[in-house]
N, C-alpha and C. Protein backbone atom coordinates (compact mmCIF):
# COMPACT_ATOMS: atom_id res chain seq x y z
N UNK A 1 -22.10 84.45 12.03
CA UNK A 1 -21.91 83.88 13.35
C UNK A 1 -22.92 82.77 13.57
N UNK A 2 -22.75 81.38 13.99
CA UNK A 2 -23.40 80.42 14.36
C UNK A 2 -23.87 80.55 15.69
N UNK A 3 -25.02 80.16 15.72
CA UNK A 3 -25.61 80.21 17.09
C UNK A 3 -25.78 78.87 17.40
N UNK A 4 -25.10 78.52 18.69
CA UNK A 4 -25.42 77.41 19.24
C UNK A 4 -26.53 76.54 19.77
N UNK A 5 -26.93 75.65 19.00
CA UNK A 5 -28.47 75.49 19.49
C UNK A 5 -28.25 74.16 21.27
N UNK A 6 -29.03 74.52 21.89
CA UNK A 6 -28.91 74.26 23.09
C UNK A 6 -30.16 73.47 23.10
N UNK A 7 -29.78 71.99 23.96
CA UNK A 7 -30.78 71.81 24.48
C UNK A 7 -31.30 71.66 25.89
N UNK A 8 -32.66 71.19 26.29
CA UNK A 8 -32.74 71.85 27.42
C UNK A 8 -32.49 71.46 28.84
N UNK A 9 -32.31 72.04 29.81
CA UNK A 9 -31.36 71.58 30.72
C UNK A 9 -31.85 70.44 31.31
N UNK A 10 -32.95 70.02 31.37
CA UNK A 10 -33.64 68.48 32.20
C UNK A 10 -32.86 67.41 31.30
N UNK A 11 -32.46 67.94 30.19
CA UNK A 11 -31.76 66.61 29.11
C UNK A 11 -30.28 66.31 29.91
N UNK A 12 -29.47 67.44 30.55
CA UNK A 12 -28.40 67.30 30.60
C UNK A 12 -28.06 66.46 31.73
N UNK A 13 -27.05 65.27 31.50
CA UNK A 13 -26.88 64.06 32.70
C UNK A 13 -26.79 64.60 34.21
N UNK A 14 -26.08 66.15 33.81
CA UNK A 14 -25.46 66.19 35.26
C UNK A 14 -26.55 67.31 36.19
N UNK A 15 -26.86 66.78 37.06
CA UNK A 15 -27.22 68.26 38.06
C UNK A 15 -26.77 69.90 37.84
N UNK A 16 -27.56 70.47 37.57
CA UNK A 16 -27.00 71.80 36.95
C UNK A 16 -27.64 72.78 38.29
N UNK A 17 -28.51 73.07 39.08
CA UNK A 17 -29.55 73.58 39.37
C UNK A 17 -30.51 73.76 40.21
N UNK A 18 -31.22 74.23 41.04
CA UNK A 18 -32.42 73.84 41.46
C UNK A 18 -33.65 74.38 40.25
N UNK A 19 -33.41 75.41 39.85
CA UNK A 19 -34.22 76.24 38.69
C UNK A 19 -34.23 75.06 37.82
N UNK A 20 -33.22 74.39 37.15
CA UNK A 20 -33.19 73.54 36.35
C UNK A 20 -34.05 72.12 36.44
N UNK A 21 -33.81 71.45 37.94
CA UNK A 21 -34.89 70.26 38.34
C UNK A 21 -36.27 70.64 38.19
N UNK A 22 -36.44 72.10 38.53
CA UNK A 22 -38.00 72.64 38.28
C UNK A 22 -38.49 72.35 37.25
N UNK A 23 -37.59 73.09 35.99
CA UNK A 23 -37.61 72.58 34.67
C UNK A 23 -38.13 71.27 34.64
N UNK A 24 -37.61 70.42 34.89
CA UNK A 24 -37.68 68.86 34.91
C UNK A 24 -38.72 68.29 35.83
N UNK A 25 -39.28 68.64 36.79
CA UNK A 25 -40.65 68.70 37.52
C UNK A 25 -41.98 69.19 36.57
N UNK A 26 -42.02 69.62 35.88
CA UNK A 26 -42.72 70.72 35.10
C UNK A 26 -42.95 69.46 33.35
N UNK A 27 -41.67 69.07 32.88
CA UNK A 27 -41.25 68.23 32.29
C UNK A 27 -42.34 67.12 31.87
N UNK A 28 -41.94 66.85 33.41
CA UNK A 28 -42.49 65.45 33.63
C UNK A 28 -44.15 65.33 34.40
N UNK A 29 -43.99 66.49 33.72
CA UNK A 29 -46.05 66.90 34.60
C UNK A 29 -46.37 66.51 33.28
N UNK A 30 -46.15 67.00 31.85
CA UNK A 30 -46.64 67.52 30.63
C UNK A 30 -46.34 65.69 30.60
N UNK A 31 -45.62 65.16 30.68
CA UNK A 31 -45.57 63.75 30.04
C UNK A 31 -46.55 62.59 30.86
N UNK A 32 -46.55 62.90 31.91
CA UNK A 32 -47.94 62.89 32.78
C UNK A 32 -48.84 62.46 32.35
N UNK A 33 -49.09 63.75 32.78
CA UNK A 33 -50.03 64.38 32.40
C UNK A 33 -51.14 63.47 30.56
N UNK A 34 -49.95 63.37 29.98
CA UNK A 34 -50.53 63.30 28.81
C UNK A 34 -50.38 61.24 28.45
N UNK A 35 -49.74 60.57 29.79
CA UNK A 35 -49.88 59.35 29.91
C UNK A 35 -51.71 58.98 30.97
N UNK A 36 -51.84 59.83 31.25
CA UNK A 36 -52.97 59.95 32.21
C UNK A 36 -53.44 61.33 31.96
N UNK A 37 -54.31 61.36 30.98
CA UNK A 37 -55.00 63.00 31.22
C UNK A 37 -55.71 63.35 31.88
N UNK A 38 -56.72 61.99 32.86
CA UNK A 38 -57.97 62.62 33.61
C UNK A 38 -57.29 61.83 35.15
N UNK A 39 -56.25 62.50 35.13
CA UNK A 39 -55.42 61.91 36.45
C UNK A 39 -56.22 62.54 38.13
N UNK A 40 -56.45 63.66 37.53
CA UNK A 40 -56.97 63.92 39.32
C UNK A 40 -58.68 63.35 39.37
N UNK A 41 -59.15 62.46 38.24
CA UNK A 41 -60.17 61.91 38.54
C UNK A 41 -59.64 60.53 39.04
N UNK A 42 -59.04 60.21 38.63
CA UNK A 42 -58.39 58.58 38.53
C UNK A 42 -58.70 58.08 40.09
N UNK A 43 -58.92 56.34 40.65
CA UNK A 43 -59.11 56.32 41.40
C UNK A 43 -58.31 55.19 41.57
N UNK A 44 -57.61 54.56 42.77
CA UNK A 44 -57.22 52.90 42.86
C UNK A 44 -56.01 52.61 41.86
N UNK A 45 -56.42 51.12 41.19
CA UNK A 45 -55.03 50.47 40.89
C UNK A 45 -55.80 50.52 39.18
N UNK A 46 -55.42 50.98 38.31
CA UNK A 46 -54.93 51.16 36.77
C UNK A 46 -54.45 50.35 36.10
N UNK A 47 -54.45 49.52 34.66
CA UNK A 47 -53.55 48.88 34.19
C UNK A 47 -53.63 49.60 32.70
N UNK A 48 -52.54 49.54 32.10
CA UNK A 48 -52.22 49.99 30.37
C UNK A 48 -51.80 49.08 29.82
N UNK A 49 -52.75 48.50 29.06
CA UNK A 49 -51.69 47.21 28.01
C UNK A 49 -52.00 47.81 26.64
N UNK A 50 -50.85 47.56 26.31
CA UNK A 50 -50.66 47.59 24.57
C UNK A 50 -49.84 46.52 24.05
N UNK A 51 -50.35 45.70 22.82
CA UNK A 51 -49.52 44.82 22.07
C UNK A 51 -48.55 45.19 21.96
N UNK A 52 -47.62 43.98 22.34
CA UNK A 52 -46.09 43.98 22.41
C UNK A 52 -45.26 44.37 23.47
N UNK A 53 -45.88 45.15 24.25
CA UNK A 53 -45.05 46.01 25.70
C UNK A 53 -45.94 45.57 26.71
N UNK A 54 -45.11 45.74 27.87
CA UNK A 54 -45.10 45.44 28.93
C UNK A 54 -46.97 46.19 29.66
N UNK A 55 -47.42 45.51 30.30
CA UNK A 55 -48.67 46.21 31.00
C UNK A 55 -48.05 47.35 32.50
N UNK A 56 -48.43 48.40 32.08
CA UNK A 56 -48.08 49.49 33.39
C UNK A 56 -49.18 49.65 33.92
N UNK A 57 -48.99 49.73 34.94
CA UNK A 57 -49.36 49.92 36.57
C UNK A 57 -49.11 50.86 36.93
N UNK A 58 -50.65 51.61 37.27
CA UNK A 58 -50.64 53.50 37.81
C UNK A 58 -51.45 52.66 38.82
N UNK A 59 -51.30 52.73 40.63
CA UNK A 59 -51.97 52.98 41.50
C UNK A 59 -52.34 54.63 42.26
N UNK A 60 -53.07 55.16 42.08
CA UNK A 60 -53.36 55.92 42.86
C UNK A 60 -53.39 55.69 44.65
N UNK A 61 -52.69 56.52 45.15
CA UNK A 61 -52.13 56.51 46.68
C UNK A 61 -53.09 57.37 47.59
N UNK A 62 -53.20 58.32 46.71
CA UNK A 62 -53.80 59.67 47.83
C UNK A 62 -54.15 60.35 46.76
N UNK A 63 -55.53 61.13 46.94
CA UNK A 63 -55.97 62.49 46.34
C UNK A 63 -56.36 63.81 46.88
N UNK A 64 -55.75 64.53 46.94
CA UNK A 64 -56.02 65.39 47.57
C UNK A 64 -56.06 66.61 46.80
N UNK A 65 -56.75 68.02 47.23
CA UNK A 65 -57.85 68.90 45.95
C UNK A 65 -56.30 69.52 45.10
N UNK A 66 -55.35 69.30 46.02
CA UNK A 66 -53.88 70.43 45.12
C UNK A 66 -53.07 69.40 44.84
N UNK A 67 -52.83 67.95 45.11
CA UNK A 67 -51.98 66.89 45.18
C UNK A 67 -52.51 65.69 44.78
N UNK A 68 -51.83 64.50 44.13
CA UNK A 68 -52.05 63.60 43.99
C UNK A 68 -50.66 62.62 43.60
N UNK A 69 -50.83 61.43 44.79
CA UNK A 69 -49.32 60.68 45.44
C UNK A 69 -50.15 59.28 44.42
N UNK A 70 -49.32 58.86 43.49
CA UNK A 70 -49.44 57.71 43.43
C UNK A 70 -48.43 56.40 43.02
N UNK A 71 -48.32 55.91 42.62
CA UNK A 71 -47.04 54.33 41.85
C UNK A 71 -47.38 54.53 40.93
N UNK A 72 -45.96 54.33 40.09
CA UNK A 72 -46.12 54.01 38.37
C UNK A 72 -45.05 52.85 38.30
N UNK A 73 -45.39 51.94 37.81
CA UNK A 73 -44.55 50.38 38.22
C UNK A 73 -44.64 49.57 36.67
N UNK A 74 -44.20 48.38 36.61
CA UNK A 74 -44.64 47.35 36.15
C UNK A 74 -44.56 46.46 36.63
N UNK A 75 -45.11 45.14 36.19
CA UNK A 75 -45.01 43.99 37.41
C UNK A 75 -43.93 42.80 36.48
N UNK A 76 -43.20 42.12 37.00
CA UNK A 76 -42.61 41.06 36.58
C UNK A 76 -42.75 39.42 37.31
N UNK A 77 -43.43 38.40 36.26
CA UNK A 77 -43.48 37.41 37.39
C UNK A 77 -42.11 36.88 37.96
N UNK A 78 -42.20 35.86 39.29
CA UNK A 78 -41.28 35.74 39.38
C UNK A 78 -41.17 33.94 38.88
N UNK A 79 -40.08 33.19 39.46
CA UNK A 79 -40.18 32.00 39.23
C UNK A 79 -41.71 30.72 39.40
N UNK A 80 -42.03 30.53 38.58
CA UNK A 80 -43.47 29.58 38.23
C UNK A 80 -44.41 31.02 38.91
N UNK A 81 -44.36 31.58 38.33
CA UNK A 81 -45.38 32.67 38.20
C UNK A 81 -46.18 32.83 40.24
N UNK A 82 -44.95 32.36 40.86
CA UNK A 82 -45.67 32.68 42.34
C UNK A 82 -45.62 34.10 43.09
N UNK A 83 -44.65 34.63 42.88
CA UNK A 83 -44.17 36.52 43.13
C UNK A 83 -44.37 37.30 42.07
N UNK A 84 -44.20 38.23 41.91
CA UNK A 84 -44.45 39.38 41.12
C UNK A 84 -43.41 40.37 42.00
N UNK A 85 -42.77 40.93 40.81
CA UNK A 85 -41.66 41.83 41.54
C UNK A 85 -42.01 43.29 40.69
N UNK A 86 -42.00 44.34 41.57
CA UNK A 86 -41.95 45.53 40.94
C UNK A 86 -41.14 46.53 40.14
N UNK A 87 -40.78 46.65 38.98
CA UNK A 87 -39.36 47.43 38.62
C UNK A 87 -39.81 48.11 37.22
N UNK A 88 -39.36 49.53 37.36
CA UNK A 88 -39.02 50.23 38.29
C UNK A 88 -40.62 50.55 38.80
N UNK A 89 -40.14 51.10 39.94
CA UNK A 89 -41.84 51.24 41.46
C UNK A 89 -41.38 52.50 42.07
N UNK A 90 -41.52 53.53 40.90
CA UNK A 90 -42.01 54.75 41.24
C UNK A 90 -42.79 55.37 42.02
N UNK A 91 -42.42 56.09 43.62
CA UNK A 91 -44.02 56.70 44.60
C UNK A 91 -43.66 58.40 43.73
N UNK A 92 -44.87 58.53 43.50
CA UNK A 92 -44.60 60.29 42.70
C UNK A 92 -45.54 60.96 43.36
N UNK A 93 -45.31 62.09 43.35
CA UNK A 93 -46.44 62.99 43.81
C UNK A 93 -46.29 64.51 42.46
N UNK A 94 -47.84 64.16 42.15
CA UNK A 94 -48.07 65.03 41.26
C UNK A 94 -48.82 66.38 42.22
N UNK A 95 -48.39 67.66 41.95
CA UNK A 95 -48.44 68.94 42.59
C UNK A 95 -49.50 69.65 41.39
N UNK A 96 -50.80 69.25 41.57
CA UNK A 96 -51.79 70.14 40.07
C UNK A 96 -51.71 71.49 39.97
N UNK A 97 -51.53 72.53 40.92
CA UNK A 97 -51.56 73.59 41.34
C UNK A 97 -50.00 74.41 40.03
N UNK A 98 -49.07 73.56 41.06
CA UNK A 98 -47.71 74.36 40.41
C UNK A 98 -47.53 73.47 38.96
N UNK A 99 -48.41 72.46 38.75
CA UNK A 99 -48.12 71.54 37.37
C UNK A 99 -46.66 70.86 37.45
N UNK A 100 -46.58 69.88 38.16
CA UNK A 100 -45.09 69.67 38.64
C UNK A 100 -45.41 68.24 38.96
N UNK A 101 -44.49 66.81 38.75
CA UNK A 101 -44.35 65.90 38.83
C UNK A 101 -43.15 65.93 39.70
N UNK A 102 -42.73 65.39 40.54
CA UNK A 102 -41.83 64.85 41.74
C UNK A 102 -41.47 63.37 42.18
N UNK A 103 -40.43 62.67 41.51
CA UNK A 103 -40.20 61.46 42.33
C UNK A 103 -39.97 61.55 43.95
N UNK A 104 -41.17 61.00 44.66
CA UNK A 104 -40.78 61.13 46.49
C UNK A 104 -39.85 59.73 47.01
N UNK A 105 -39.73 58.67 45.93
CA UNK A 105 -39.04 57.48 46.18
C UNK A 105 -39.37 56.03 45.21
N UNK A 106 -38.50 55.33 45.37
CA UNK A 106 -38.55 54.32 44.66
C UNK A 106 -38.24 52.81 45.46
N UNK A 107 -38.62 51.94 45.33
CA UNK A 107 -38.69 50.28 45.81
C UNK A 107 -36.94 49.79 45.34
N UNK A 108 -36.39 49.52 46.33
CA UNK A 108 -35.03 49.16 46.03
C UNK A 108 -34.92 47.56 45.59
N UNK A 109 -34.21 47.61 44.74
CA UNK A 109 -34.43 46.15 43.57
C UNK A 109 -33.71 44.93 44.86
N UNK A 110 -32.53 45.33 45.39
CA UNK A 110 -32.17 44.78 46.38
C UNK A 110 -32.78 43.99 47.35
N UNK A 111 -33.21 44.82 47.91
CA UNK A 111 -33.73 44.75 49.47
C UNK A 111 -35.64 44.55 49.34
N UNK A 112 -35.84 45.24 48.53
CA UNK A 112 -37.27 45.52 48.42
C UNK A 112 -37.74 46.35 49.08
N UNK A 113 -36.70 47.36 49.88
CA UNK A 113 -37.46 48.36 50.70
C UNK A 113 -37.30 49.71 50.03
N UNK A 114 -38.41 51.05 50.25
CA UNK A 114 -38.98 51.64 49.97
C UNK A 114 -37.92 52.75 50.07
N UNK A 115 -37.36 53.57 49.17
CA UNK A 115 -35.77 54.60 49.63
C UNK A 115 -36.95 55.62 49.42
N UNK A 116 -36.83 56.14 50.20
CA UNK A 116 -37.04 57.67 49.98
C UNK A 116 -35.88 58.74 49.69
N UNK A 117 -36.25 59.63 48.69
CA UNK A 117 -35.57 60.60 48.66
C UNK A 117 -34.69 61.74 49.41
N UNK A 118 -35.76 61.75 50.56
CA UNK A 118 -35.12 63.02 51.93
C UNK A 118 -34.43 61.93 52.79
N UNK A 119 -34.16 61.01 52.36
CA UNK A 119 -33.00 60.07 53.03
C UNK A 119 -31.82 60.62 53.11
N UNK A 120 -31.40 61.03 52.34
CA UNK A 120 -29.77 62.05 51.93
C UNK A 120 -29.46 62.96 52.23
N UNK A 121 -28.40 63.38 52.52
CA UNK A 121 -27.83 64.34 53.08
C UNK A 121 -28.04 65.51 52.19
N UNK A 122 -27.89 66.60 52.74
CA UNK A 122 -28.73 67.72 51.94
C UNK A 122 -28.05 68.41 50.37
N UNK A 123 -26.52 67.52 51.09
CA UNK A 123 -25.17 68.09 49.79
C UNK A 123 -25.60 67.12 48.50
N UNK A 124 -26.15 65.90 49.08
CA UNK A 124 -26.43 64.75 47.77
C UNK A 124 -27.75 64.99 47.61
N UNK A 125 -28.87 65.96 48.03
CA UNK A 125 -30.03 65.46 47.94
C UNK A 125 -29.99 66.16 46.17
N UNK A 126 -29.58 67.32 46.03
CA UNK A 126 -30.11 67.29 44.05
C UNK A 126 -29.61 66.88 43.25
N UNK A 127 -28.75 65.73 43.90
CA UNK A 127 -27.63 65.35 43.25
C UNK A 127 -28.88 63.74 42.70
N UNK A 128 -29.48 63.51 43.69
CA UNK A 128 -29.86 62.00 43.43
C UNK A 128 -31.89 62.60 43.11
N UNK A 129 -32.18 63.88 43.45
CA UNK A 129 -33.22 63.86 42.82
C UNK A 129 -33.20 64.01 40.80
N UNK A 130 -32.36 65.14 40.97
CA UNK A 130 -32.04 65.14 39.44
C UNK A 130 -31.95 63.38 39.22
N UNK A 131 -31.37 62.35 39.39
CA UNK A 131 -31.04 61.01 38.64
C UNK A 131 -32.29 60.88 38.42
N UNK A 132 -33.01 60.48 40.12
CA UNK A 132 -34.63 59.69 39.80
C UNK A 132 -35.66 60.44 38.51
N UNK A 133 -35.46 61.88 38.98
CA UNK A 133 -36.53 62.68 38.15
C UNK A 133 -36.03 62.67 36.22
N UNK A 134 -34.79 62.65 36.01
CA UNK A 134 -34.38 62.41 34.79
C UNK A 134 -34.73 61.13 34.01
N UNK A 135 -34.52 60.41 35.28
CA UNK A 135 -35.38 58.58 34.75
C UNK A 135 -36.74 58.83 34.46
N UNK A 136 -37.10 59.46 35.18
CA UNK A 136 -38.56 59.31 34.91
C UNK A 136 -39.08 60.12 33.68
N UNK A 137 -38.44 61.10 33.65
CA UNK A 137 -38.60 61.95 32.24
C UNK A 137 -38.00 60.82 30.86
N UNK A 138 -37.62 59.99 30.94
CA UNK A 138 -37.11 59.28 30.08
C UNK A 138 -37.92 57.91 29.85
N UNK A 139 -38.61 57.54 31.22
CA UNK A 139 -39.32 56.11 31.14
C UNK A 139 -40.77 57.22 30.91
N UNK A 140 -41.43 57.82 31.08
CA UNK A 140 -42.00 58.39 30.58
C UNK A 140 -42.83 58.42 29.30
N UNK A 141 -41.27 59.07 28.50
CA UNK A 141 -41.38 59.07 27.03
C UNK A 141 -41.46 57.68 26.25
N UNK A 142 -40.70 56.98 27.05
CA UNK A 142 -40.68 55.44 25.98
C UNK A 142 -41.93 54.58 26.23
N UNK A 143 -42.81 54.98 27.74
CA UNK A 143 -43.98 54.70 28.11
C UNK A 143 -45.27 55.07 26.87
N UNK A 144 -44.75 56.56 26.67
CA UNK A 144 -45.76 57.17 25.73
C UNK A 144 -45.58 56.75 23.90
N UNK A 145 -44.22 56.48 23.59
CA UNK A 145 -43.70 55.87 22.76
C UNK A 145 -44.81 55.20 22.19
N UNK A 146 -44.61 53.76 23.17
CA UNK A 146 -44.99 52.66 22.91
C UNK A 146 -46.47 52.54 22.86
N UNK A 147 -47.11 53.93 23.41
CA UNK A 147 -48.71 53.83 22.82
C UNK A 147 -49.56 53.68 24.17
N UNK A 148 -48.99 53.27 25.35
CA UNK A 148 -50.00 53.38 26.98
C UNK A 148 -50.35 54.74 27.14
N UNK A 149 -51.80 54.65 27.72
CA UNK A 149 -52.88 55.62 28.23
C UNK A 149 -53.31 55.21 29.12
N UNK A 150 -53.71 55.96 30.40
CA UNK A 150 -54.79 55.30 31.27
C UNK A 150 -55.96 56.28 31.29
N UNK A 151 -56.91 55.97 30.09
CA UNK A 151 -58.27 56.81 29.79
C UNK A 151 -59.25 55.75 29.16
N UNK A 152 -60.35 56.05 29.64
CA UNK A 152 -61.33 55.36 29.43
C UNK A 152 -61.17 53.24 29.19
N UNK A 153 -61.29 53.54 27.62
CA UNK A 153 -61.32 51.73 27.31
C UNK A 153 -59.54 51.73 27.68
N UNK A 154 -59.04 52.35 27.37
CA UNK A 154 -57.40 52.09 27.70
C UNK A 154 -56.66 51.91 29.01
N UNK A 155 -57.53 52.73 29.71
CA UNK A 155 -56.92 51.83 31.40
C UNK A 155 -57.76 50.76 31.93
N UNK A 156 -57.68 49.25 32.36
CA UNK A 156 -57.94 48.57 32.99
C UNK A 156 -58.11 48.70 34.07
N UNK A 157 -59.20 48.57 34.69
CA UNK A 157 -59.44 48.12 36.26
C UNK A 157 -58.58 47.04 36.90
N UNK A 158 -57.58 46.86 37.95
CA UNK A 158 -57.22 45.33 38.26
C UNK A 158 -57.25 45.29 39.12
């Protein structure tokens, strides 16, 4: 008899869950976590450059002794280098206690204004946290991929 090997449910496109987004809160602490290891020291605005990729942008928002709210962005110039546009402009709140990462909202490419998550109706709300939080489990990894840290000589002051 073959046993089906499964993988795990934060991978799967569709909303399965609330147990399951936990999963994926939890996820995305460990990837975090391990893009920023001395995160609840961290203070202000962060930069990560590595040859060849893009420079990321961790601002710290708020610290608080069980919580910590901050941006994970990159910047893009805009025409003759006068704007700088943010994409994607992640607000997260990391939960140290339960070890849990949370997208609370993102900068709309549109408009430029700030969506929050508890915007939605309660039938769509795990419908559109699962999307954000799956992105982020995914920009994440290709973040860590590519070799960014924000520790010591590796995060920039800006």
């Amino acid at each position: 008899m073959l046993i089906e090997a499964r993988k795990p449910a934060y991978l799967d496109p569709r909303p399965r869950s609330f147990a399951a987004l936990m999963d994926l809160y939890e996820a995305n602490y460990i990837r975090l976590r391990r893009l920023s290891p001395e995160l609840r020291s961290q203070q202000g605005a962060l930069v990560s450059r590595v040859a060849g990729a893009m420079d990321l942008h961790l601002e710290v928002i708020e610290c608080c002794p069980y919580t910590t709210t901050l941006i994970l962005t990159y910047h893009f110039e805009g025409d003759e280098g006068r704007h700088r546009r943010k994409s994607p402009n992640l607000h997260l709140r990391v939960y140290h206690d339960a070890r849990q990462v949370e997208v609370m909202g993102c900068a709309c490419r549109r408009s430029g204004e700030e969506v929050s998550l508890g915007d939605h109706p309660d039938w769509q709300a795990l419908e559109h946290r699962w999307r954000f939080n799956r992105f982020l489990y995914k920009w994440l990894g290709y973040c860590l991929h590519q070799g960014h840290r924000f520790e010591g000589a590796a995060a920039k002051n800006s």
